[in-house]
C-alpha atoms as a PDB file:
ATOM      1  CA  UNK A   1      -0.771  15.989   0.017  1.00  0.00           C
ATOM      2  CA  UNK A   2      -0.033  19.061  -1.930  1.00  0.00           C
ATOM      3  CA  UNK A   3       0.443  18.507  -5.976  1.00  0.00           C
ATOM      4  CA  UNK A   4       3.771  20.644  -5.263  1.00  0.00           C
ATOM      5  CA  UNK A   5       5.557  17.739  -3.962  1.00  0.00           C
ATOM      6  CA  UNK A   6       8.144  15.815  -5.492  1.00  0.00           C
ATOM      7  CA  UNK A   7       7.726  12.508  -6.799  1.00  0.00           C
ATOM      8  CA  UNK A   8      10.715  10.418  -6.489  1.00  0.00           C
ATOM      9  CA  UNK A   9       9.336   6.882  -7.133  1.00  0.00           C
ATOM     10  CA  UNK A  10       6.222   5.228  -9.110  1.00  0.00           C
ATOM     11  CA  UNK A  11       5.064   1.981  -8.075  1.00  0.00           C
ATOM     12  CA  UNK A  12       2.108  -0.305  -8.538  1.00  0.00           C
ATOM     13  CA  UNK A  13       1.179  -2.993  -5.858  1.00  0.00           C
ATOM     14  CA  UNK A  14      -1.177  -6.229  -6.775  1.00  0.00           C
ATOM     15  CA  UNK A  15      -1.643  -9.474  -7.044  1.00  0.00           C
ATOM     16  CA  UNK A  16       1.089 -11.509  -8.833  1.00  0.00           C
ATOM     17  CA  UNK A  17       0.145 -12.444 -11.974  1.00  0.00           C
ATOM     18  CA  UNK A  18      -1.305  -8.576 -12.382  1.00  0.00           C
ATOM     19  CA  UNK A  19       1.845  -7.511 -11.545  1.00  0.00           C
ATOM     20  CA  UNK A  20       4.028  -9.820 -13.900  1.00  0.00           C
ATOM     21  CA  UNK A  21       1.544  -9.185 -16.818  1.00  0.00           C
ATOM     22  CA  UNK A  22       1.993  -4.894 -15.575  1.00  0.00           C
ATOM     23  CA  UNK A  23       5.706  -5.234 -15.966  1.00  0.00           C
ATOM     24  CA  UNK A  24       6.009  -7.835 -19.270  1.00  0.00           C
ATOM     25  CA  UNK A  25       3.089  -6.604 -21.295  1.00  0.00           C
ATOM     26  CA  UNK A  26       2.404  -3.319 -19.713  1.00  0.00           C
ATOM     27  CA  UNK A  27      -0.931  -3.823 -19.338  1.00  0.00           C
ATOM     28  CA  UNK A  28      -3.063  -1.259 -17.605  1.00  0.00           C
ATOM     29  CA  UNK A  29      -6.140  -2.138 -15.857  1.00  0.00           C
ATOM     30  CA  UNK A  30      -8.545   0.402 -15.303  1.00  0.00           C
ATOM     31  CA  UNK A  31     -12.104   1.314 -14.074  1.00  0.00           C
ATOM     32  CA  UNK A  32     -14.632   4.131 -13.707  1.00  0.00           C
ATOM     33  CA  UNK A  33     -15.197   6.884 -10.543  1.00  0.00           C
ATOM     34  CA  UNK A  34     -18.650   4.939 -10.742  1.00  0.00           C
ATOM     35  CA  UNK A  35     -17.109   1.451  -9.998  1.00  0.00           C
ATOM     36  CA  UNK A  36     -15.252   2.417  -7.396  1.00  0.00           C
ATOM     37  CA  UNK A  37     -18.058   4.861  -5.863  1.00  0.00           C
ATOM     38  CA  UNK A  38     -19.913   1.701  -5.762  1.00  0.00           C
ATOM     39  CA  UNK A  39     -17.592  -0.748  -4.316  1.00  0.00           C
ATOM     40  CA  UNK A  40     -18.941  -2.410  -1.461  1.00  0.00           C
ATOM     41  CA  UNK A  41     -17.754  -1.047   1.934  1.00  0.00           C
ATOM     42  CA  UNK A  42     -16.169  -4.308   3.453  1.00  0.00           C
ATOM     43  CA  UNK A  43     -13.201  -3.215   0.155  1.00  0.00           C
ATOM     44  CA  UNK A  44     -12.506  -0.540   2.048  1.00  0.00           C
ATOM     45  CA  UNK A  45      -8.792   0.001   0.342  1.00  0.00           C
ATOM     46  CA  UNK A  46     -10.984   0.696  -3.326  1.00  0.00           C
ATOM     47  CA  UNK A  47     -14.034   1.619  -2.195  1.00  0.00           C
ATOM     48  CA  UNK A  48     -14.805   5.630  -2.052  1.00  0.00           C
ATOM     49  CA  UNK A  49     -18.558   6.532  -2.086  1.00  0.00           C
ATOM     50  CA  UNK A  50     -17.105  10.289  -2.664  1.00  0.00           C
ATOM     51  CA  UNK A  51     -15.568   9.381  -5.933  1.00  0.00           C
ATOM     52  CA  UNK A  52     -15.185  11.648  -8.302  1.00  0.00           C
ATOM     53  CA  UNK A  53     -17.378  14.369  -6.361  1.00  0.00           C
ATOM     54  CA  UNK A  54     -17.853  18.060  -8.055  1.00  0.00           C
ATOM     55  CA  UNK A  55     -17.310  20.077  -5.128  1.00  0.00           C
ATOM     56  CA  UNK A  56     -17.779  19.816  -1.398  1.00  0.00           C
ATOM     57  CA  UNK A  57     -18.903  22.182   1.236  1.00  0.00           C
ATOM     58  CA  UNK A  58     -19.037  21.737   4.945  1.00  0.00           C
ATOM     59  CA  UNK A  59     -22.721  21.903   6.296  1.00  0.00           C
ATOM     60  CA  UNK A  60     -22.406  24.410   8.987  1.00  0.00           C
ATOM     61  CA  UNK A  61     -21.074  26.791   6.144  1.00  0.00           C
ATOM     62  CA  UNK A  62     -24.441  26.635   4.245  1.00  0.00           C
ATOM     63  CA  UNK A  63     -27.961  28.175   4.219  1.00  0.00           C
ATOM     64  CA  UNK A  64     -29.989  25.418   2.450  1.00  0.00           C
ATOM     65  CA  UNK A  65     -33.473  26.317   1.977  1.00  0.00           C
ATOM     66  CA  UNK A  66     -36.661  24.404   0.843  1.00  0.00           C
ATOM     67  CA  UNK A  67     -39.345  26.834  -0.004  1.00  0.00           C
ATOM     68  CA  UNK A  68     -39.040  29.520   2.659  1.00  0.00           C
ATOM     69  CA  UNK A  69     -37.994  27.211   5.170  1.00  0.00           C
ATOM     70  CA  UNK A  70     -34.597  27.157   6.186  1.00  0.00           C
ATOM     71  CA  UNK A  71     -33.238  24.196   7.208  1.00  0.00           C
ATOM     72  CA  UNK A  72     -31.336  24.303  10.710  1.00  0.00           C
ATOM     73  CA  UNK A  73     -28.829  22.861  12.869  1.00  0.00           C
ATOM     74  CA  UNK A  74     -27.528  21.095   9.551  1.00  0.00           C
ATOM     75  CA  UNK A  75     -23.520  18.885  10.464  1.00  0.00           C
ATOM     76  CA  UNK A  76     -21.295  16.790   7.791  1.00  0.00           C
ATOM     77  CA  UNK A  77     -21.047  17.901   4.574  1.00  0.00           C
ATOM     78  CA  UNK A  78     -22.765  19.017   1.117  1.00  0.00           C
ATOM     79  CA  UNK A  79     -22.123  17.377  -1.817  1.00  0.00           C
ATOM     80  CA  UNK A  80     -22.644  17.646  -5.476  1.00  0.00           C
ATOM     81  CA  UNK A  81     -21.953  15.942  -7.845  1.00  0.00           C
ATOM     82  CA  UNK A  82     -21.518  15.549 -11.639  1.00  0.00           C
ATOM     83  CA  UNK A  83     -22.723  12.402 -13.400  1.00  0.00           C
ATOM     84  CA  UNK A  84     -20.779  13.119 -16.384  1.00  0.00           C
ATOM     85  CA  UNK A  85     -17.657  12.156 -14.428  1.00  0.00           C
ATOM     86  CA  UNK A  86     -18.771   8.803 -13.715  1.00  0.00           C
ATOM     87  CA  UNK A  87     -17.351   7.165 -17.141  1.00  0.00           C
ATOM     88  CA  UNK A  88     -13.855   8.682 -16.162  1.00  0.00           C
ATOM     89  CA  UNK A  89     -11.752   5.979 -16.321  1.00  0.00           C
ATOM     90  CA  UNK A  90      -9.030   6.360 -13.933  1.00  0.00           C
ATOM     91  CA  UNK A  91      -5.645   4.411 -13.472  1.00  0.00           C
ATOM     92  CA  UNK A  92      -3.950   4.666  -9.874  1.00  0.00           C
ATOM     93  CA  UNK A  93      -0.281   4.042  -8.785  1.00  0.00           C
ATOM     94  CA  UNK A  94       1.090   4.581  -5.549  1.00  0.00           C
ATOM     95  CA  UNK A  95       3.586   7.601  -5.435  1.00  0.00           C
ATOM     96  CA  UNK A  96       6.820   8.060  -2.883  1.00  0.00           C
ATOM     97  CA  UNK A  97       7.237  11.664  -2.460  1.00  0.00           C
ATOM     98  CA  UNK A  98       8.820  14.221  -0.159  1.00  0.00           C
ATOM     99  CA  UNK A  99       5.828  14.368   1.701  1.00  0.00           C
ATOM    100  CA  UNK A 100       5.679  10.537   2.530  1.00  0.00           C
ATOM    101  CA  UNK A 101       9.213   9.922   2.757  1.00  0.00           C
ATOM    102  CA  UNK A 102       9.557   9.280   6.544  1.00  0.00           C
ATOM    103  CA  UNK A 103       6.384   6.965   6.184  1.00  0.00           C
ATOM    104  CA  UNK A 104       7.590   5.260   2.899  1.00  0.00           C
ATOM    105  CA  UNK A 105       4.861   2.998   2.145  1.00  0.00           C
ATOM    106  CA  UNK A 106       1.309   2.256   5.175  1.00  0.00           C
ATOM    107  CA  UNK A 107       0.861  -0.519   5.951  1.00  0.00           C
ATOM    108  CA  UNK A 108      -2.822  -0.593   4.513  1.00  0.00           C
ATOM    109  CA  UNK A 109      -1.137  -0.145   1.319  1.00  0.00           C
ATOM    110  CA  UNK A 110       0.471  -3.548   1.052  1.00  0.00           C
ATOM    111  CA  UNK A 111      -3.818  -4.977   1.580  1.00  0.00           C
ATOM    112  CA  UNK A 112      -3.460  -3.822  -1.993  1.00  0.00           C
ATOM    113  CA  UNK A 113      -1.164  -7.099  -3.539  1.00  0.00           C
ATOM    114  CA  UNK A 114       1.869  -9.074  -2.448  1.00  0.00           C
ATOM    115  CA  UNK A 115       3.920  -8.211  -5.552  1.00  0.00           C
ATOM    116  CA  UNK A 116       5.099  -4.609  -6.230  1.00  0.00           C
ATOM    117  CA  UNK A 117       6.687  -3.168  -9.705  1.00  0.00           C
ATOM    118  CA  UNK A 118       8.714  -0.466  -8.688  1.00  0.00           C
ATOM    119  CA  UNK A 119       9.163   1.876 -11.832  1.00  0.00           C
ATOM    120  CA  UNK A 120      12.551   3.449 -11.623  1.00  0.00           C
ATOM    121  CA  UNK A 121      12.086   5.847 -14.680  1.00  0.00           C
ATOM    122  CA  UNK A 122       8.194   7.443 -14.174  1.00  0.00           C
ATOM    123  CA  UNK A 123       8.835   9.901 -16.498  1.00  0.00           C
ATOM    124  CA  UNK A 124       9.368   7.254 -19.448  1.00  0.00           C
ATOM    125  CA  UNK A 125       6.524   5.272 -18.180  1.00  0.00           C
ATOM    126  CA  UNK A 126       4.431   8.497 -18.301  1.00  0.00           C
ATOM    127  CA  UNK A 127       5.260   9.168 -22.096  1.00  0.00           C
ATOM    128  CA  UNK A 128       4.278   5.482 -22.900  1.00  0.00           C
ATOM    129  CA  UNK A 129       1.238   5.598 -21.512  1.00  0.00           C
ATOM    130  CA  UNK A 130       0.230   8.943 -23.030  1.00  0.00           C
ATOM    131  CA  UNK A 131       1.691   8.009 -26.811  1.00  0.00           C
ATOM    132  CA  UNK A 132      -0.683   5.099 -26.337  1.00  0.00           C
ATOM    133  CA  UNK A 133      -3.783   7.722 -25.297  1.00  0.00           C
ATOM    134  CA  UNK A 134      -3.185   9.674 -28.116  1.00  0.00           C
ATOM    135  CA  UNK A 135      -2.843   6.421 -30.841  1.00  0.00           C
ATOM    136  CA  UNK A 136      -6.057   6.041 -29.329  1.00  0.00           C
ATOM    137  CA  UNK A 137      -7.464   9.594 -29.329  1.00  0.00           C
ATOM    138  CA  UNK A 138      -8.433   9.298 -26.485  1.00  0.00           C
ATOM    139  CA  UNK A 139      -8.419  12.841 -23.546  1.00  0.00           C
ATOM    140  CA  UNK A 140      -6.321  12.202 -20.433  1.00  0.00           C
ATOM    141  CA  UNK A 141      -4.962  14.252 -16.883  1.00  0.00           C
ATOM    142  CA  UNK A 142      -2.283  13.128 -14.849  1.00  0.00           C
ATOM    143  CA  UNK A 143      -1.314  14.160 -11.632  1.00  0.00           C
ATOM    144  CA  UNK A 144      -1.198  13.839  -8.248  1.00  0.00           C
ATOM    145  CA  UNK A 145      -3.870  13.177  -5.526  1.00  0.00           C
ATOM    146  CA  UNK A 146      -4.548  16.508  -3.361  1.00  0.00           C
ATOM    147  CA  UNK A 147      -5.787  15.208  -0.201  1.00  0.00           C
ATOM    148  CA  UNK A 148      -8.176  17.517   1.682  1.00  0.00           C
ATOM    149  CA  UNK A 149      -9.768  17.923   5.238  1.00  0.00           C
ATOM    150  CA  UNK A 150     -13.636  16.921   4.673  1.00  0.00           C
ATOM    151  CA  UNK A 151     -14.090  19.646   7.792  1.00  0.00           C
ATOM    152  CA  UNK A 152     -12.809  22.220   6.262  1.00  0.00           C
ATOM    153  CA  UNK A 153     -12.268  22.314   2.291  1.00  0.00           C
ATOM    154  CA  UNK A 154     -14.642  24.353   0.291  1.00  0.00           C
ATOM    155  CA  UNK A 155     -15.277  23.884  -3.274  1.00  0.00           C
ATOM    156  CA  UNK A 156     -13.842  22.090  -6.306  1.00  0.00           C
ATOM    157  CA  UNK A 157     -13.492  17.965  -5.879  1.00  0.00           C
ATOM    158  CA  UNK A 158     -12.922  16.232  -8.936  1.00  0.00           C
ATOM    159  CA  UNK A 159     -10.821  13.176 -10.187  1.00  0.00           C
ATOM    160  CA  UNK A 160      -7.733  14.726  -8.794  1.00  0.00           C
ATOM    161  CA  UNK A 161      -9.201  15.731  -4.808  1.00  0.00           C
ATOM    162  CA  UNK A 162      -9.989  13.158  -2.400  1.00  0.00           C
ATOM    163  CA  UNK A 163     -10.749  13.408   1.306  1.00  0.00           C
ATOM    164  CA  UNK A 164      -7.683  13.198   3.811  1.00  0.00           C
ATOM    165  CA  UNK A 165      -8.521  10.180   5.101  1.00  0.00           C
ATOM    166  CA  UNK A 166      -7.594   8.509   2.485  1.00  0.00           C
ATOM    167  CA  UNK A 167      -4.084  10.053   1.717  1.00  0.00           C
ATOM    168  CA  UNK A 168      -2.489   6.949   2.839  1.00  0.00           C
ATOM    169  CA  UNK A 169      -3.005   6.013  -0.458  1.00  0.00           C
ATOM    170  CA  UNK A 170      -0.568   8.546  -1.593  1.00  0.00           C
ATOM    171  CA  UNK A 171      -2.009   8.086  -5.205  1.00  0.00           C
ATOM    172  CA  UNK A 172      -0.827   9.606  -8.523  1.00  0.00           C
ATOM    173  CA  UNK A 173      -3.552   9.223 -10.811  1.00  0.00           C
ATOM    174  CA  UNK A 174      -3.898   8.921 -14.474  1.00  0.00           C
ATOM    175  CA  UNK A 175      -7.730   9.862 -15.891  1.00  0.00           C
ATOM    176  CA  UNK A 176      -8.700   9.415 -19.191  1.00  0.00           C
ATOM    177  CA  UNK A 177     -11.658   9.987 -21.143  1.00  0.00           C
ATOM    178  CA  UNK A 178     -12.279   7.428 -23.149  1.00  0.00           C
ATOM    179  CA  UNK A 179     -15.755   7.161 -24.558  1.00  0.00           C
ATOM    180  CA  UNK A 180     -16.230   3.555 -23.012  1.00  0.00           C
ATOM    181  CA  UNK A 181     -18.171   2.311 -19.921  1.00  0.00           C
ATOM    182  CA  UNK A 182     -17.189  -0.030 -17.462  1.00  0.00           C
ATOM    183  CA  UNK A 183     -13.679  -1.409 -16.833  1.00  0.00           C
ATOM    184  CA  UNK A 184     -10.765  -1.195 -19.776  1.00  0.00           C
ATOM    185  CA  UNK A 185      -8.781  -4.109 -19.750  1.00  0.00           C
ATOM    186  CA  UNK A 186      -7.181  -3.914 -23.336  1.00  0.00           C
ATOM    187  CA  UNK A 187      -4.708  -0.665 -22.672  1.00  0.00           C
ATOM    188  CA  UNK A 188      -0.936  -1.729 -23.076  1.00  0.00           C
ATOM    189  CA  UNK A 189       2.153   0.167 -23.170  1.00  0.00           C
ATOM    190  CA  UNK A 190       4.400  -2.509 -24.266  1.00  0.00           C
ATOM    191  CA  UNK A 191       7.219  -4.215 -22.254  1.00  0.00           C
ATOM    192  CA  UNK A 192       8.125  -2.465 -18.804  1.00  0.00           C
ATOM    193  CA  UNK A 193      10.845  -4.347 -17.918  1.00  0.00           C
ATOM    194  CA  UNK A 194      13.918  -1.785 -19.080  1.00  0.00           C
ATOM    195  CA  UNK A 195      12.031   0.649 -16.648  1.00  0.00           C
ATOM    196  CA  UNK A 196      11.250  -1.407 -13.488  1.00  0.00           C
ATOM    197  CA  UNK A 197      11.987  -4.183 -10.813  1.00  0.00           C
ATOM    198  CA  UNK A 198       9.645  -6.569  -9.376  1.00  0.00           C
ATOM    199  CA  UNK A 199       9.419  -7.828  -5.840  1.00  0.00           C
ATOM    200  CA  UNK A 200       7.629  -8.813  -2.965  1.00  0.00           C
ATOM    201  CA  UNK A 201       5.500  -5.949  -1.325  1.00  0.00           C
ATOM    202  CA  UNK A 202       6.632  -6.123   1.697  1.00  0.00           C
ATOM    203  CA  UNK A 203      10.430  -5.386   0.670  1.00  0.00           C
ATOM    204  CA  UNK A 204       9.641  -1.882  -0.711  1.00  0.00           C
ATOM    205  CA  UNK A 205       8.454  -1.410   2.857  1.00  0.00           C
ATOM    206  CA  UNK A 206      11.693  -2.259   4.358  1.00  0.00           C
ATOM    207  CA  UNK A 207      14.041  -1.619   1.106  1.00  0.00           C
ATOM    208  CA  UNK A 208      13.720   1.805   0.641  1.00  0.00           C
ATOM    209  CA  UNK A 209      15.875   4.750   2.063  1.00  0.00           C
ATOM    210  CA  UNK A 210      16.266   8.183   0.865  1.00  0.00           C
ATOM    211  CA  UNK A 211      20.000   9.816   1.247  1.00  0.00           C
ATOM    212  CA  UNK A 212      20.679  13.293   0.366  1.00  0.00           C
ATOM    213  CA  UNK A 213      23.430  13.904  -2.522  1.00  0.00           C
ATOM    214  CA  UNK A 214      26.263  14.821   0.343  1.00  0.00           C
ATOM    215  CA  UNK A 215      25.939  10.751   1.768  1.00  0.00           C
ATOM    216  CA  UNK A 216      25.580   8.925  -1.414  1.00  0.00           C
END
């Protein structure tokens, strides 16, 4: 996914009673790159043992030596990465944008929660959340996902690149920097309900259409 795309819709999927609590209380939960690096593999929708990687090279692009061997015939890729990015603390929303439009939502999304809060204003969302970094003092990013061929890419990862298998997650991501380990369960924004609608998962599925300004 490139960062250039538009974002027309924000919406979080999850279990009910997240989901109500998201939407009445605005309450944000949120973990580490290093929880969700090691996430066992069977919750394969979380779980991303390339987390939060540095950079990324692919093998066959590399001399790697060890001494004044060289090491040959080397496949996959070379990784690095940065342990000071493992206490990022990242919240994740599913993003509809021009790119995903004829795909709306995959189906491996909806694995994610039955109930979906569909935030019809992300831009006033966005300013709640970051007033409430900044009460806190607390450093933050937000942006897009940029999804990237594992083959190919060279260079830079971070909390904002993942690997393109995984762009069905079509995530815009919020990272903050918030001199706590582990999970953050105390973060609200306040009441969400002015901004957003609540429904079954399966409906913003099958609910959505984009028209262009001419039909509507």
């Amino acid at each position: 996914m490139s960062k250039a795309s538009k974002v027309y819709c924000l919406v979080k999927f999850g279990p009910r009673s997240f989901m109500e609590e998201f939407r009445s209380q605005g309450r944000l939960y949120m973990n580490t790159l290093k929880y969700f690096k090691r996430l066992e593999a069977n919750d394969a929708l979380r779980s991303d043992k390339s987390e939060g990687l540095h950079s990324s090279f692919p093998a066959d692009k590399m001399r790697i030596k060890v001494g004044a061997l060289e090491l040959p015939n080397l496949f996959g890729q070379v990784k690095f990465g940065d342990p000071e990015d493992d206490s990022i603390t990242i919240f994740s929303i599913y993003a509809l944008t021009e790119l995903n439009r004829n795909v709306i939502v995959d189906d491996k999304v909806l694995g994610f929660g039955d109930t979906a809060v569909v935030i019809r204003r992300g831009d006033e969302f966005i300013e709640r959340v970051t007033h409430e970094c900044e009460r806190r003092g607390w450093g933050y990013k937000i942006d897009l996902v940029d999804y990237v061929d594992k083959t190919s890419h060279q260079g830079r990862m971070g909390p904002f690149r993942k690997y393109s298998d995984l762009d069905f997650q079509s995530e815009y991501r919020i990272a903050f920097r918030s001199g706590r380990p582990g999970a953050i369960t105390d973060f609200y924004v306040g009441d969400l309900s002015d901004i957003t609608e609540i429904c079954e998962s399966r409906l913003v599925k099958s609910g959505f259409r984009f028209e262009s300004a001419e039909s509507s």
